[in-house]
PDB file of N, CA and C in Angstrom:
ATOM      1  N   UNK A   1     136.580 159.067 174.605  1.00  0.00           N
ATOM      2  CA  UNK A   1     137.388 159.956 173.825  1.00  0.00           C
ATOM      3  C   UNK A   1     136.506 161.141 173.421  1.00  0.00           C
ATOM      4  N   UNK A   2     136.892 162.539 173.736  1.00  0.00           N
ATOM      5  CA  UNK A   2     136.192 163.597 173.055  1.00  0.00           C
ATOM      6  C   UNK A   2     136.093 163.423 171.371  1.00  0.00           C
ATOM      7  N   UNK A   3     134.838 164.115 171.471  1.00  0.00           N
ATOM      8  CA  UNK A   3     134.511 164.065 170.130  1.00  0.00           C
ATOM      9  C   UNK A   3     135.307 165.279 169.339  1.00  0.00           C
ATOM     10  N   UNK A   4     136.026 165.481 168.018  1.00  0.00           N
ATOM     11  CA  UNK A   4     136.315 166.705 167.610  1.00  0.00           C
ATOM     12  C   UNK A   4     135.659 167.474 167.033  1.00  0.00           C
ATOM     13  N   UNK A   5     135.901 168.676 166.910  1.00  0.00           N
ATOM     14  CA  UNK A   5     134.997 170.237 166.840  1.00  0.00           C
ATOM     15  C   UNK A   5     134.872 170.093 165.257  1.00  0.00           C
ATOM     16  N   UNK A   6     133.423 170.876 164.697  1.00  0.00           N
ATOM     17  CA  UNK A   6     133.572 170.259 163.278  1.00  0.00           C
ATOM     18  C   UNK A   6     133.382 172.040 162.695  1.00  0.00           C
ATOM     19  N   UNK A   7     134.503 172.173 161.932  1.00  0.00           N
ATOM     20  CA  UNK A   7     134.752 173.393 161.582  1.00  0.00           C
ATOM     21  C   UNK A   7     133.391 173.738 160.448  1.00  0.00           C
ATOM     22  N   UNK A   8     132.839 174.677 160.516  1.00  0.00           N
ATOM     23  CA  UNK A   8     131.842 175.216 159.354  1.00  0.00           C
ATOM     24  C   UNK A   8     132.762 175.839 158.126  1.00  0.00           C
ATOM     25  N   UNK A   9     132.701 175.714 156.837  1.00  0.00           N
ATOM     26  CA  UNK A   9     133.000 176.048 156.030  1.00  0.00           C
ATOM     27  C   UNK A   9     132.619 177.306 155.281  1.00  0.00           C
ATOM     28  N   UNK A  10     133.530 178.118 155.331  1.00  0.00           N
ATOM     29  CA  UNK A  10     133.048 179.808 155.155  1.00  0.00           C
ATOM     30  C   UNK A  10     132.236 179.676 153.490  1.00  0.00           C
ATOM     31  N   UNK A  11     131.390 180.262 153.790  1.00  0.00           N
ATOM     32  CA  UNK A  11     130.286 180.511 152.181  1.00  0.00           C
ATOM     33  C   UNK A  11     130.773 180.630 151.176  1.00  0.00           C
ATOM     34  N   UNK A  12     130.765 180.215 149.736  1.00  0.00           N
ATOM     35  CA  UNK A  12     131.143 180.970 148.780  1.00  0.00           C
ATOM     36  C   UNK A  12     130.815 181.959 148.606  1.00  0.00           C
ATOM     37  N   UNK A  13     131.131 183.007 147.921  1.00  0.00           N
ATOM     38  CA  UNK A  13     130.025 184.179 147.635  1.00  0.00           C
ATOM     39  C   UNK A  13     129.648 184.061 146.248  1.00  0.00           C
ATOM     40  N   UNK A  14     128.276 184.624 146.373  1.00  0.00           N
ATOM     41  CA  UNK A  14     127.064 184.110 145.030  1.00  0.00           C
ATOM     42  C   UNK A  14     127.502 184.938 143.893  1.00  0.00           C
ATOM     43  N   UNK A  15     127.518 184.047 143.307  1.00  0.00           N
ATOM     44  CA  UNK A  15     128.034 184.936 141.621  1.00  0.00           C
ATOM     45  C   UNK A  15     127.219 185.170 141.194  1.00  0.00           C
ATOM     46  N   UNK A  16     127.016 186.680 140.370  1.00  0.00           N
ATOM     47  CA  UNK A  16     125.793 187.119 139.721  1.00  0.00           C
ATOM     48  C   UNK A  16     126.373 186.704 138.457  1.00  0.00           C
ATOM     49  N   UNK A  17     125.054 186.195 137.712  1.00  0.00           N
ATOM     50  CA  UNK A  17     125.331 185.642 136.129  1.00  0.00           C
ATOM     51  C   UNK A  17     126.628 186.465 135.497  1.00  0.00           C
ATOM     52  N   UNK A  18     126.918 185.611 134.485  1.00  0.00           N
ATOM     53  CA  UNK A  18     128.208 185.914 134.260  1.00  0.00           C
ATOM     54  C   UNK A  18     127.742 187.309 132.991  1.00  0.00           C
ATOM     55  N   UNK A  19     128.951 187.991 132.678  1.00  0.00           N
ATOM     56  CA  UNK A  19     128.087 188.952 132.285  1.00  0.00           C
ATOM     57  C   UNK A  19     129.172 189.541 130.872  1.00  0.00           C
ATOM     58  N   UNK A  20     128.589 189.883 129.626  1.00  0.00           N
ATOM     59  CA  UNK A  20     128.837 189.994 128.532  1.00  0.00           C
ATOM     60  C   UNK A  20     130.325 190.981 128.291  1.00  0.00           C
ATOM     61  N   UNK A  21     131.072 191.206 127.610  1.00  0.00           N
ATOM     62  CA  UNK A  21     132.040 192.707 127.754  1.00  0.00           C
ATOM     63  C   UNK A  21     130.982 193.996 127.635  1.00  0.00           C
ATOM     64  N   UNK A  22     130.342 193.733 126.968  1.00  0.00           N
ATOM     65  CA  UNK A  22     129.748 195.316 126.743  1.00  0.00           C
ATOM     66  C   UNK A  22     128.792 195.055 128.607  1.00  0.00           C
ATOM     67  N   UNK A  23     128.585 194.625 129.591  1.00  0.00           N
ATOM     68  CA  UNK A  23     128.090 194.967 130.748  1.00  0.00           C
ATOM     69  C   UNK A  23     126.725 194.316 130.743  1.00  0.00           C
ATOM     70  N   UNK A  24     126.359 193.738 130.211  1.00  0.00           N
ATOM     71  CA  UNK A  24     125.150 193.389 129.922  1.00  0.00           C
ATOM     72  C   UNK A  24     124.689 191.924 130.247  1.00  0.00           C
ATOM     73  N   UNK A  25     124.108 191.351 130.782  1.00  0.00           N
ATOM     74  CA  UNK A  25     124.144 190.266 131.333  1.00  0.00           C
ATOM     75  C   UNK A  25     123.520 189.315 130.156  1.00  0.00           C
ATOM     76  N   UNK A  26     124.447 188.086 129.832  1.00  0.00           N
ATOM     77  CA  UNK A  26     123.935 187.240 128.778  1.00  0.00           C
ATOM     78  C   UNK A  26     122.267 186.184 128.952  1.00  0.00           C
ATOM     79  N   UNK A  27     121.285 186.598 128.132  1.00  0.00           N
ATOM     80  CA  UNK A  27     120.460 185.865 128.224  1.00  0.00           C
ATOM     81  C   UNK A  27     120.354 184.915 127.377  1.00  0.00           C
ATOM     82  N   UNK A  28     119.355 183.717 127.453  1.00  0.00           N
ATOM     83  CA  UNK A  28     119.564 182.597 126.839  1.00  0.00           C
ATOM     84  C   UNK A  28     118.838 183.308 125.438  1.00  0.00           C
ATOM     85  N   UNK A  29     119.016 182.265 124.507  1.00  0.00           N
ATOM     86  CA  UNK A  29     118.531 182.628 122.903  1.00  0.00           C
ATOM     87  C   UNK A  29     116.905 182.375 122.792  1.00  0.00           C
ATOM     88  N   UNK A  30     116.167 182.774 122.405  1.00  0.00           N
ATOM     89  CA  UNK A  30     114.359 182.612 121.536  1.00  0.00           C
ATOM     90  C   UNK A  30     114.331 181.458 121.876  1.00  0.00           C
ATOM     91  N   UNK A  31     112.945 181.040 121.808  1.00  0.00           N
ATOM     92  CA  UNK A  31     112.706 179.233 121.488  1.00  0.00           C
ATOM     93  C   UNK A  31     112.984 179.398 119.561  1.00  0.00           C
ATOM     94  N   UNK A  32     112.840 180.030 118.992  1.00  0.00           N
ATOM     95  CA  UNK A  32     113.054 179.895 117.659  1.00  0.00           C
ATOM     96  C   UNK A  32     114.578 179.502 117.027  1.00  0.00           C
ATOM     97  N   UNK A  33     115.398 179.606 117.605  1.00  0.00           N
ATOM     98  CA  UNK A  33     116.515 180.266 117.674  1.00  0.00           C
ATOM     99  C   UNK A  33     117.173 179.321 116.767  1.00  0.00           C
ATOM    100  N   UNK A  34     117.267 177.734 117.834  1.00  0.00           N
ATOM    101  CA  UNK A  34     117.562 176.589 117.589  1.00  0.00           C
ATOM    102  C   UNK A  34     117.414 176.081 116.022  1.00  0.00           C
ATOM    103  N   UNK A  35     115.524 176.262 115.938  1.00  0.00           N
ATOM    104  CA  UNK A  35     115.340 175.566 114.492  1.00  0.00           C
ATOM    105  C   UNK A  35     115.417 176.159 113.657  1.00  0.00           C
ATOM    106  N   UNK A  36     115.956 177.357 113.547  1.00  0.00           N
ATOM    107  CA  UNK A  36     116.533 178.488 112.484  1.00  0.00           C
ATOM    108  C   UNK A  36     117.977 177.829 112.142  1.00  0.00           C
ATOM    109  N   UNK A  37     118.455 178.023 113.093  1.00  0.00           N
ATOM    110  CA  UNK A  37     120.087 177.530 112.934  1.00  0.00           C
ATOM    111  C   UNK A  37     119.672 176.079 112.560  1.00  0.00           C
ATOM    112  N   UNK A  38     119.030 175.434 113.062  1.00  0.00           N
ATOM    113  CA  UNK A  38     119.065 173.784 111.908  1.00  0.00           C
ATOM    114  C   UNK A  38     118.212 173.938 110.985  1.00  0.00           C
ATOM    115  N   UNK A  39     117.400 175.065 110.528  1.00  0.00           N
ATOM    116  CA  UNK A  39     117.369 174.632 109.257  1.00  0.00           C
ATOM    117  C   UNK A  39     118.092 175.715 108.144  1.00  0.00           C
ATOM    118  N   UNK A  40     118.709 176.502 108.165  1.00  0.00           N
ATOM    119  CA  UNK A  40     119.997 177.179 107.890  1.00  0.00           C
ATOM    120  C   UNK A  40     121.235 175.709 107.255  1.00  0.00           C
ATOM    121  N   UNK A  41     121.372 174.815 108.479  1.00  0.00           N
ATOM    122  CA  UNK A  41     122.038 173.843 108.180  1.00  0.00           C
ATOM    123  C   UNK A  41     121.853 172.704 107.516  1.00  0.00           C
ATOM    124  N   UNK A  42     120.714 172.437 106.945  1.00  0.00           N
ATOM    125  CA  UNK A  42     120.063 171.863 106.496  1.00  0.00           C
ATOM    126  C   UNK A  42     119.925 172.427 105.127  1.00  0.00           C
ATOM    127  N   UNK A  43     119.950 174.013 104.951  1.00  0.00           N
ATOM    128  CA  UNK A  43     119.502 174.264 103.637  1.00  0.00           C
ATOM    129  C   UNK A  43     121.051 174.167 103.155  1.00  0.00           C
ATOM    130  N   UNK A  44     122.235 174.741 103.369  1.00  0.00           N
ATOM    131  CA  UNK A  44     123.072 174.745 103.560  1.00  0.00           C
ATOM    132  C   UNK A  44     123.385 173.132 102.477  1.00  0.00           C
ATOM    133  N   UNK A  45     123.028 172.400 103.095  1.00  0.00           N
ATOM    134  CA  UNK A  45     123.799 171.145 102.995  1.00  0.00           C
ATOM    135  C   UNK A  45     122.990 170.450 101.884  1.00  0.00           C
ATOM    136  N   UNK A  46     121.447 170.742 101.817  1.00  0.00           N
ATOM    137  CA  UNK A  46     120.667 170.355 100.916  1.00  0.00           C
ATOM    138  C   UNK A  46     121.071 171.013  99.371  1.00  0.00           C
ATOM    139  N   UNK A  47     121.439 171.872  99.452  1.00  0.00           N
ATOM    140  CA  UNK A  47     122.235 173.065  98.418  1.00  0.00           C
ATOM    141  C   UNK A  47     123.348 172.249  97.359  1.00  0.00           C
ATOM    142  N   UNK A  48     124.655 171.804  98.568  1.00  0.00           N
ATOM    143  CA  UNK A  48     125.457 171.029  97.966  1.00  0.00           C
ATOM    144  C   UNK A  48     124.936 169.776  97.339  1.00  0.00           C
ATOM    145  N   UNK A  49     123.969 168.859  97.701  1.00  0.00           N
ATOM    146  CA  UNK A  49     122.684 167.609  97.506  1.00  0.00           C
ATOM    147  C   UNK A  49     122.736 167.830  95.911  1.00  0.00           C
ATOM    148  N   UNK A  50     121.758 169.070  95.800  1.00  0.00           N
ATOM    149  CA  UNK A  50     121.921 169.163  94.924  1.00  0.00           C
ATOM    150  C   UNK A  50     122.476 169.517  93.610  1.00  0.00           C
ATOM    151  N   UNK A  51     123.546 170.342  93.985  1.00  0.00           N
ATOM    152  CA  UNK A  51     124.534 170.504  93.252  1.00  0.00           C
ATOM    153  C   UNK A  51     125.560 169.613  92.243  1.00  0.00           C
ATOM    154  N   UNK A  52     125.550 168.243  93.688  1.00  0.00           N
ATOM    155  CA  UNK A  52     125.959 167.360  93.105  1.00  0.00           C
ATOM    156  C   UNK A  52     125.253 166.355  92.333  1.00  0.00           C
ATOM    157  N   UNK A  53     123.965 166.348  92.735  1.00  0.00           N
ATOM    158  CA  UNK A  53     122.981 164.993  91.860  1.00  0.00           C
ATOM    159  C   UNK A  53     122.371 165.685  90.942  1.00  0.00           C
ATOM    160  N   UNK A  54     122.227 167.437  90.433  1.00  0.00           N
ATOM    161  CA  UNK A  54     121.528 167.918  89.464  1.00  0.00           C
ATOM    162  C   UNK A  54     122.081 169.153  89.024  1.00  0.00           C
ATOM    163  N   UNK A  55     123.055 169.473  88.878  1.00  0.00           N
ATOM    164  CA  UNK A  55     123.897 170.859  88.549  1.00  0.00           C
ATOM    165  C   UNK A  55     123.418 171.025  87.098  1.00  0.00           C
ATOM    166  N   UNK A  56     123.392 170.376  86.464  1.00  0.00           N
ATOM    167  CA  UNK A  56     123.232 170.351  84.824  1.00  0.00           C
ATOM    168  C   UNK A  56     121.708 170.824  84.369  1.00  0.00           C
ATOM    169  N   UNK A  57     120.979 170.133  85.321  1.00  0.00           N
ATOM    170  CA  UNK A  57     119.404 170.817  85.012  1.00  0.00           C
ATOM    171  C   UNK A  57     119.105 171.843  85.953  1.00  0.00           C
ATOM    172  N   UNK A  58     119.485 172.663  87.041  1.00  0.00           N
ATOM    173  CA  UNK A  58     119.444 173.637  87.413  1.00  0.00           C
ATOM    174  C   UNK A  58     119.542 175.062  87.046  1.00  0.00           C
ATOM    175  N   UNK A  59     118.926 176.237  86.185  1.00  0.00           N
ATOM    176  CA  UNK A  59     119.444 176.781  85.838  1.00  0.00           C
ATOM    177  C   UNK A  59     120.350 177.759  86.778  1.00  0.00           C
ATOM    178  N   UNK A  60     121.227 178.751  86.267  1.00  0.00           N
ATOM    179  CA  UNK A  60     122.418 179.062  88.113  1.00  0.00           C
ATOM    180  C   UNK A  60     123.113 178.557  88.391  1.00  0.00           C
ATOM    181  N   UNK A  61     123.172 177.515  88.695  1.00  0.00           N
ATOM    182  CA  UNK A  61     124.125 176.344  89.067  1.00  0.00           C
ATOM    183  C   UNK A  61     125.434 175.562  88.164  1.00  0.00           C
ATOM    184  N   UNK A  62     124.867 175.676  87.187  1.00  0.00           N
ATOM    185  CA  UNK A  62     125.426 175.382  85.536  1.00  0.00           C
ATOM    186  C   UNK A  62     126.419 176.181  85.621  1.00  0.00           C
ATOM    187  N   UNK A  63     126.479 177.457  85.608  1.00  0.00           N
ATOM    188  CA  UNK A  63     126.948 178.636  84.927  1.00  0.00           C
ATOM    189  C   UNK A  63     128.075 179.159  86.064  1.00  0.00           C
ATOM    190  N   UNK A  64     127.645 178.852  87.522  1.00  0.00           N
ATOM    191  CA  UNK A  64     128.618 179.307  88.510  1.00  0.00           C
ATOM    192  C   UNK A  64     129.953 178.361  88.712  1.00  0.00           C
ATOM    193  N   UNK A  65     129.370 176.684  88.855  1.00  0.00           N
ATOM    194  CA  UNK A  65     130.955 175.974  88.841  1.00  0.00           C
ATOM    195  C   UNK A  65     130.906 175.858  89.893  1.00  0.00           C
ATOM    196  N   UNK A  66     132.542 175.619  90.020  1.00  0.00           N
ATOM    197  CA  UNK A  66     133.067 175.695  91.742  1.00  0.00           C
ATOM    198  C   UNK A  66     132.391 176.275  92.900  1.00  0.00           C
ATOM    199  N   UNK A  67     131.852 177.559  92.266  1.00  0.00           N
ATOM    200  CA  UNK A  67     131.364 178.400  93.201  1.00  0.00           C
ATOM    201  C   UNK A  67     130.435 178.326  94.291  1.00  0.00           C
ATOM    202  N   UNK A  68     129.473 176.666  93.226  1.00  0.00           N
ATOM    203  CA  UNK A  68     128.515 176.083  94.375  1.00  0.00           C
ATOM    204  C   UNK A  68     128.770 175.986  95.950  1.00  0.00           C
ATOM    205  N   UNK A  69     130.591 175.264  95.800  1.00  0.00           N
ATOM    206  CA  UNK A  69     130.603 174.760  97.099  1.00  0.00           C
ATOM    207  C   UNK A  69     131.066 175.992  97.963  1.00  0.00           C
ATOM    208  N   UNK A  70     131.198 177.005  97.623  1.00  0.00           N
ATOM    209  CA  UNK A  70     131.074 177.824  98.098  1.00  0.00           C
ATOM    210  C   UNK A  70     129.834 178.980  98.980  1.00  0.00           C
ATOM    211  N   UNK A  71     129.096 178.353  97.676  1.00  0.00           N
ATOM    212  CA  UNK A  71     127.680 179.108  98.459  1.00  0.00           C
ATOM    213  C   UNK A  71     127.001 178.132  99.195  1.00  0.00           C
ATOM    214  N   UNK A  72     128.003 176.630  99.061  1.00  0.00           N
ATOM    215  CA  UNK A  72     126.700 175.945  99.908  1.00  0.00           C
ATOM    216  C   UNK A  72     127.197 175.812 101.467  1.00  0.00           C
ATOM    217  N   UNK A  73     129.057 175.614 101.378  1.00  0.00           N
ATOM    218  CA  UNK A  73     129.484 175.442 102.865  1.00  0.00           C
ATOM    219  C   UNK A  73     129.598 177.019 103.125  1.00  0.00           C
ATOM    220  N   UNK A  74     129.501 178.440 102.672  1.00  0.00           N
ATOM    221  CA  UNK A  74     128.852 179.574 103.115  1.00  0.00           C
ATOM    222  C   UNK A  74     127.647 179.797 104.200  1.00  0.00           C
ATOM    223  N   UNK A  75     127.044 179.028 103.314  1.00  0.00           N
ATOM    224  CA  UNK A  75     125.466 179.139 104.316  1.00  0.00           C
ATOM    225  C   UNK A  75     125.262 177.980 105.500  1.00  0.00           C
ATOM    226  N   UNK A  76     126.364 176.777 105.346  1.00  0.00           N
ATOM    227  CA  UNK A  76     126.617 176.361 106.467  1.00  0.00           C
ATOM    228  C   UNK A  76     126.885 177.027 107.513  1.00  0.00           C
ATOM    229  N   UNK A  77     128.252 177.699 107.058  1.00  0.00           N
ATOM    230  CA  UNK A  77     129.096 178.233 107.856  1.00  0.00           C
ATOM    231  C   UNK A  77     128.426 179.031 109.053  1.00  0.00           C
ATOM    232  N   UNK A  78     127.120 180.183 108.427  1.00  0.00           N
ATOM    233  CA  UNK A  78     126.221 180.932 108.940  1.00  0.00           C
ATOM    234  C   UNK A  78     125.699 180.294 110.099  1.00  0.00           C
ATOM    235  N   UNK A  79     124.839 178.928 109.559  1.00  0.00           N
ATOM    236  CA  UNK A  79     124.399 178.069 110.520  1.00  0.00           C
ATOM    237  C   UNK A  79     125.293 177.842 111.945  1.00  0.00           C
ATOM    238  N   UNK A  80     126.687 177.125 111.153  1.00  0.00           N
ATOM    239  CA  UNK A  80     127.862 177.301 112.390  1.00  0.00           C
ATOM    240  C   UNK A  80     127.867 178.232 113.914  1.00  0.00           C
ATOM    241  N   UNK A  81     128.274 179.453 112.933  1.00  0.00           N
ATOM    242  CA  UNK A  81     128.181 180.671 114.054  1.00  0.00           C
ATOM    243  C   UNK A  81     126.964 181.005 114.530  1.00  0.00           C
ATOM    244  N   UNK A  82     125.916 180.504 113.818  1.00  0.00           N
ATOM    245  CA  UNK A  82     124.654 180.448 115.076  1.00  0.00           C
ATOM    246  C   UNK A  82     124.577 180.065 116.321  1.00  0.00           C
ATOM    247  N   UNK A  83     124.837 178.291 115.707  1.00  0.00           N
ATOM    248  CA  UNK A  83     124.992 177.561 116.613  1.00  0.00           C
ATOM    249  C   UNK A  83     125.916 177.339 117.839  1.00  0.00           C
ATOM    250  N   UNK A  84     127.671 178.521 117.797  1.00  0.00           N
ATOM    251  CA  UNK A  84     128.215 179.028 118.702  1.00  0.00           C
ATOM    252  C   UNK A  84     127.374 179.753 119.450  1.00  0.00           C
ATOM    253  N   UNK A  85     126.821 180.504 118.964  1.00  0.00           N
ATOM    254  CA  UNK A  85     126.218 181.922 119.753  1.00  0.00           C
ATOM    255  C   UNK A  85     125.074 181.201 120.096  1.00  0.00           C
ATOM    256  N   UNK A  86     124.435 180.305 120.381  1.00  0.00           N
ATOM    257  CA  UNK A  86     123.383 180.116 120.739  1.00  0.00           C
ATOM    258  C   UNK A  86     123.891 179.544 122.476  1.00  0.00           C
ATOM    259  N   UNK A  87     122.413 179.938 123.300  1.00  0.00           N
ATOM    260  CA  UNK A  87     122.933 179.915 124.589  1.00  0.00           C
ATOM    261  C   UNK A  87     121.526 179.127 125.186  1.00  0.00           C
TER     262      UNK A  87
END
């Protein structure tokens, strides 16, 4: 029995890195980049820590209230959108 013909498969064509809206080709982030954004998240969260186990002897903290959890999942938040944008 003949053998059948083995078709070659036409190339993909090579994609140049994918590339930003403003034209600019995305590069990866610092080696720093990372432990900024975790410790951003870390301070962040250490913030609320203490807010809750020492608000009363803090001076600042006393006087703002509610507002803590605001400044503390704030500076999370920061961390957050780091950690999107990080590549």
């Amino acid at each position: 029995m003949p053998k059948s013909k083995v078709r070659k498969k036409p190339e993909a064509p090579v994609r140049a890195q994918s590339l930003s809206p403003a034209g600019k080709a995305i590069t990866p982030s610092p080696s720093w980049y990372p432990i900024v954004m975790a410790v951003v998240l870390v301070i962040g969260l250490a913030y609320l820590v203490v807010y809750y186990l020492a608000a009363q002897s803090v001076p600042g903290m006393k006087d703002i209230g509610g507002w803590n959890f605001a400044v503390g999942f704030g500076i999370m938040f920061v961390g957050l959108v780091m950690a999107v944008r990080w590549r």
